[in-house]
N, C-alpha and C. Protein backbone atom coordinates (compact mmCIF):
# COMPACT_ATOMS: atom_id res chain seq x y z
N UNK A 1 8.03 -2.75 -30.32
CA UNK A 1 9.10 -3.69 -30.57
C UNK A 1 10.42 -3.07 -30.12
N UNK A 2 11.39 -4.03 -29.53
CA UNK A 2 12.58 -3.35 -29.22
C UNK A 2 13.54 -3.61 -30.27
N UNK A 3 14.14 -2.57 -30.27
CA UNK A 3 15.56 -2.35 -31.54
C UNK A 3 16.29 -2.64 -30.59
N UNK A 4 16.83 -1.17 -29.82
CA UNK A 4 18.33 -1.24 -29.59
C UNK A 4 17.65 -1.54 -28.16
N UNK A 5 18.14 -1.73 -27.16
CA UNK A 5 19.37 -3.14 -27.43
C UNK A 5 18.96 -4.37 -28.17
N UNK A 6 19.16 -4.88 -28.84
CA UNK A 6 18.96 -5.92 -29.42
C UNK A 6 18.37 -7.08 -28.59
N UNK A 7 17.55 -8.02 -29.43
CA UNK A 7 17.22 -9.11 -28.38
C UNK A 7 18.27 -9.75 -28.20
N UNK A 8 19.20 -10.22 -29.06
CA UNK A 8 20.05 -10.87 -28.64
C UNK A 8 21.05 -10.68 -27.66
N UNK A 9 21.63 -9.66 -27.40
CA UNK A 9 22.59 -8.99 -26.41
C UNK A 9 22.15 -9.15 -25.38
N UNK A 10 20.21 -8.78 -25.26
CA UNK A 10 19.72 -9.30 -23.77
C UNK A 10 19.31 -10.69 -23.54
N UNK A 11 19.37 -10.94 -24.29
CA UNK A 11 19.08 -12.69 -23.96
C UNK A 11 20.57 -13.43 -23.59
N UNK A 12 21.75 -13.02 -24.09
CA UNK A 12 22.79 -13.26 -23.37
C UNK A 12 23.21 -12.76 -21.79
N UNK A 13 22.44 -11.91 -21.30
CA UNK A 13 22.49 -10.96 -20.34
C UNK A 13 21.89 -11.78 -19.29
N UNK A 14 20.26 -12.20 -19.65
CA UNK A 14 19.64 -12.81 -18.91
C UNK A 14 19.63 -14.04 -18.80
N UNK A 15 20.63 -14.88 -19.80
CA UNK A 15 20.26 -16.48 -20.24
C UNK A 15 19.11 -17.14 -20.93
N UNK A 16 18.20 -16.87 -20.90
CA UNK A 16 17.55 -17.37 -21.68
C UNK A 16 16.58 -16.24 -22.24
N UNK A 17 15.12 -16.28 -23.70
CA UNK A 17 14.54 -15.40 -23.55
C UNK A 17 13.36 -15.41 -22.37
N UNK A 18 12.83 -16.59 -21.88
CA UNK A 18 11.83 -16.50 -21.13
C UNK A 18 12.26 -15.68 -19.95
N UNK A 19 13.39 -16.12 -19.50
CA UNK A 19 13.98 -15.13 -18.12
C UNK A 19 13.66 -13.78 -18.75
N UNK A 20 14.39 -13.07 -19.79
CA UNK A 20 14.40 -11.78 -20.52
C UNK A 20 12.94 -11.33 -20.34
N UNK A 21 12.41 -12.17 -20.81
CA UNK A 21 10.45 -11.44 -20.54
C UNK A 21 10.11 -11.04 -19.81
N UNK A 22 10.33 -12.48 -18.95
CA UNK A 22 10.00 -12.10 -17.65
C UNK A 22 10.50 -10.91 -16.70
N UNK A 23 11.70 -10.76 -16.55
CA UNK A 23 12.31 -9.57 -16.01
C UNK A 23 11.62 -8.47 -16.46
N UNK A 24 12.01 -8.02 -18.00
CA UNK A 24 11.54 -7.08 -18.58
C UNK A 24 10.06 -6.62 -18.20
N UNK A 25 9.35 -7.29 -18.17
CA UNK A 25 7.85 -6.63 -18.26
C UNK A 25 7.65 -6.43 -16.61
N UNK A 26 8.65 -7.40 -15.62
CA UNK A 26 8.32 -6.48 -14.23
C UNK A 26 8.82 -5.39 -13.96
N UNK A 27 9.70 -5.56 -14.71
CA UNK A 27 10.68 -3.46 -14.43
C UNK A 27 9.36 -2.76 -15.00
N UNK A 28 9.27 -2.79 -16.22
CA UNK A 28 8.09 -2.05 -16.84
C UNK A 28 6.84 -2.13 -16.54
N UNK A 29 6.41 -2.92 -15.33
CA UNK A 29 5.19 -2.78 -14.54
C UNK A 29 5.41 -2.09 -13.44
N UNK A 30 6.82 -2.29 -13.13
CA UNK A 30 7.22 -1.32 -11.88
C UNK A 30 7.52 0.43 -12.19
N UNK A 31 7.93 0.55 -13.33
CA UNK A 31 8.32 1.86 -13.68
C UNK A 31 7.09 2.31 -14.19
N UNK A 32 5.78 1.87 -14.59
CA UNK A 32 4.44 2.28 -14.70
C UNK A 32 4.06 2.23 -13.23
N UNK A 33 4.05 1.69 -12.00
CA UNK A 33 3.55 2.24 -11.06
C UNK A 33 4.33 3.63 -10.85
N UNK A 34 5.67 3.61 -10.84
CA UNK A 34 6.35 4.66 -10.46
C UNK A 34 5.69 6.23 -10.85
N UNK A 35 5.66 5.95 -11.93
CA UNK A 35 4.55 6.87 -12.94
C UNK A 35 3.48 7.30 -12.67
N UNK A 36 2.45 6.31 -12.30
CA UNK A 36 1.11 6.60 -11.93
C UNK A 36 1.40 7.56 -10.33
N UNK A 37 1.97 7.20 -9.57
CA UNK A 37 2.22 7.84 -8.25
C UNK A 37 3.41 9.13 -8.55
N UNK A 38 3.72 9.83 -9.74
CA UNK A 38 4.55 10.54 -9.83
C UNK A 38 5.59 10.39 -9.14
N UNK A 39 6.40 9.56 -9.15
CA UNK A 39 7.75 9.46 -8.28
C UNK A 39 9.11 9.68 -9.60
N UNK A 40 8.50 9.12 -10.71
CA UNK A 40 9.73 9.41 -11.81
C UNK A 40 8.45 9.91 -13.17
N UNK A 41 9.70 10.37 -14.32
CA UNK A 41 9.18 10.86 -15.67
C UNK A 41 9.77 9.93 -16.63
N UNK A 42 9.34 9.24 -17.26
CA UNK A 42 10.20 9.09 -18.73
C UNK A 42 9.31 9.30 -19.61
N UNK A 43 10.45 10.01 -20.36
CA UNK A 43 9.86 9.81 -22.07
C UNK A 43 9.94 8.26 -22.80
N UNK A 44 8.86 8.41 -23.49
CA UNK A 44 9.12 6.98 -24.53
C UNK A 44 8.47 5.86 -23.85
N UNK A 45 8.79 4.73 -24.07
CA UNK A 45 7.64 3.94 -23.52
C UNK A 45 8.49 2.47 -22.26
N UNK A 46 7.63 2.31 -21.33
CA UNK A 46 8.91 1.72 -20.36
C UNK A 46 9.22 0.57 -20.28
N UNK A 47 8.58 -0.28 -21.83
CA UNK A 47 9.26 -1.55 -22.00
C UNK A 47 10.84 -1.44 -22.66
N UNK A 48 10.82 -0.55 -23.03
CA UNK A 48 11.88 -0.07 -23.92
C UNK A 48 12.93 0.17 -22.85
N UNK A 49 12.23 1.62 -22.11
CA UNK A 49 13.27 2.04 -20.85
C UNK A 49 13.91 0.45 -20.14
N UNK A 50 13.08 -0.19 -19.68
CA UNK A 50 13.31 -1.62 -18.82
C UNK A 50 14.89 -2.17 -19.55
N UNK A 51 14.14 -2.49 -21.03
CA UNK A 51 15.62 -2.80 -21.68
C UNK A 51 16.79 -2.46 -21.96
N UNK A 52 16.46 -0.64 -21.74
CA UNK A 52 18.04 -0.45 -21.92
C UNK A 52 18.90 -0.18 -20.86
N UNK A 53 17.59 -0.10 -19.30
CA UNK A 53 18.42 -0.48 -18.17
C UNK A 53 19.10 -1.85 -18.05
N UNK A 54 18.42 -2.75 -18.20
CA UNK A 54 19.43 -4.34 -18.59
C UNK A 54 20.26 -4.20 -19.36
N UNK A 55 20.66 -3.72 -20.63
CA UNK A 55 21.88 -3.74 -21.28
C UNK A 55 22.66 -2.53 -20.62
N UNK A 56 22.58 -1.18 -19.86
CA UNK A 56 22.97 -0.85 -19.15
C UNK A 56 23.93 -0.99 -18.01
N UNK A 57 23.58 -2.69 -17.46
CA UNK A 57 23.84 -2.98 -16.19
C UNK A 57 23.64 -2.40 -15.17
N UNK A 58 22.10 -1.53 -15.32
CA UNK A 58 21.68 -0.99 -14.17
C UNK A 58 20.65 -1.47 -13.40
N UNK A 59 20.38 -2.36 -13.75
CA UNK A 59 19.34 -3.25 -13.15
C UNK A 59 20.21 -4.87 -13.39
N UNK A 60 19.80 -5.86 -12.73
CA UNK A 60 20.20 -7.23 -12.93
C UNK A 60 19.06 -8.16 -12.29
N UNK A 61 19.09 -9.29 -13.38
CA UNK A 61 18.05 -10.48 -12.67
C UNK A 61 18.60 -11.45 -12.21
N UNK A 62 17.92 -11.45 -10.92
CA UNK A 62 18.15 -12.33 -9.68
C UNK A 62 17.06 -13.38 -9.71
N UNK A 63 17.66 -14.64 -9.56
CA UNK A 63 16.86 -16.17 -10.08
C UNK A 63 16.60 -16.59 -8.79
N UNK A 64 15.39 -16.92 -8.04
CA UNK A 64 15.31 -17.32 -7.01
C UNK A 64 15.01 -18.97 -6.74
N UNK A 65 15.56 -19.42 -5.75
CA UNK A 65 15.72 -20.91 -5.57
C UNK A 65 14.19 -21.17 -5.40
């Protein structure tokens, strides 16, 4: 479950929560490949990481037509 950042802060971030999901769990499918191929390390778990790059503003979701 995510604490910090809050859901709410990212659901303002992303507009809605379905967008928020959605984003979220592709960073964190992407930062688990990253992983499996040793290209990065994190500690902790990378649904979490995903989120606090979005409240970060280090990542942003892009809505495609």
């Amino acid at each position: 479950m995510i604490t910090k950042p809050s859901i709410d802060s990212l659901t303002k971030i992303a507009g809605n929560k379905y967008l928020l999901c959605c984003a979220i769990a592709k960073r964190a499918k992407d930062l688990n490949m990253k992983i499996a191929n040793d290209e990065i390390e994190i500690k902790g778990k990378t649904i979490s990481y995903a989120a606090q790059e979005l409240a970060d503003h280090k990542i942003k979701i892009i809505e495609e037509e």
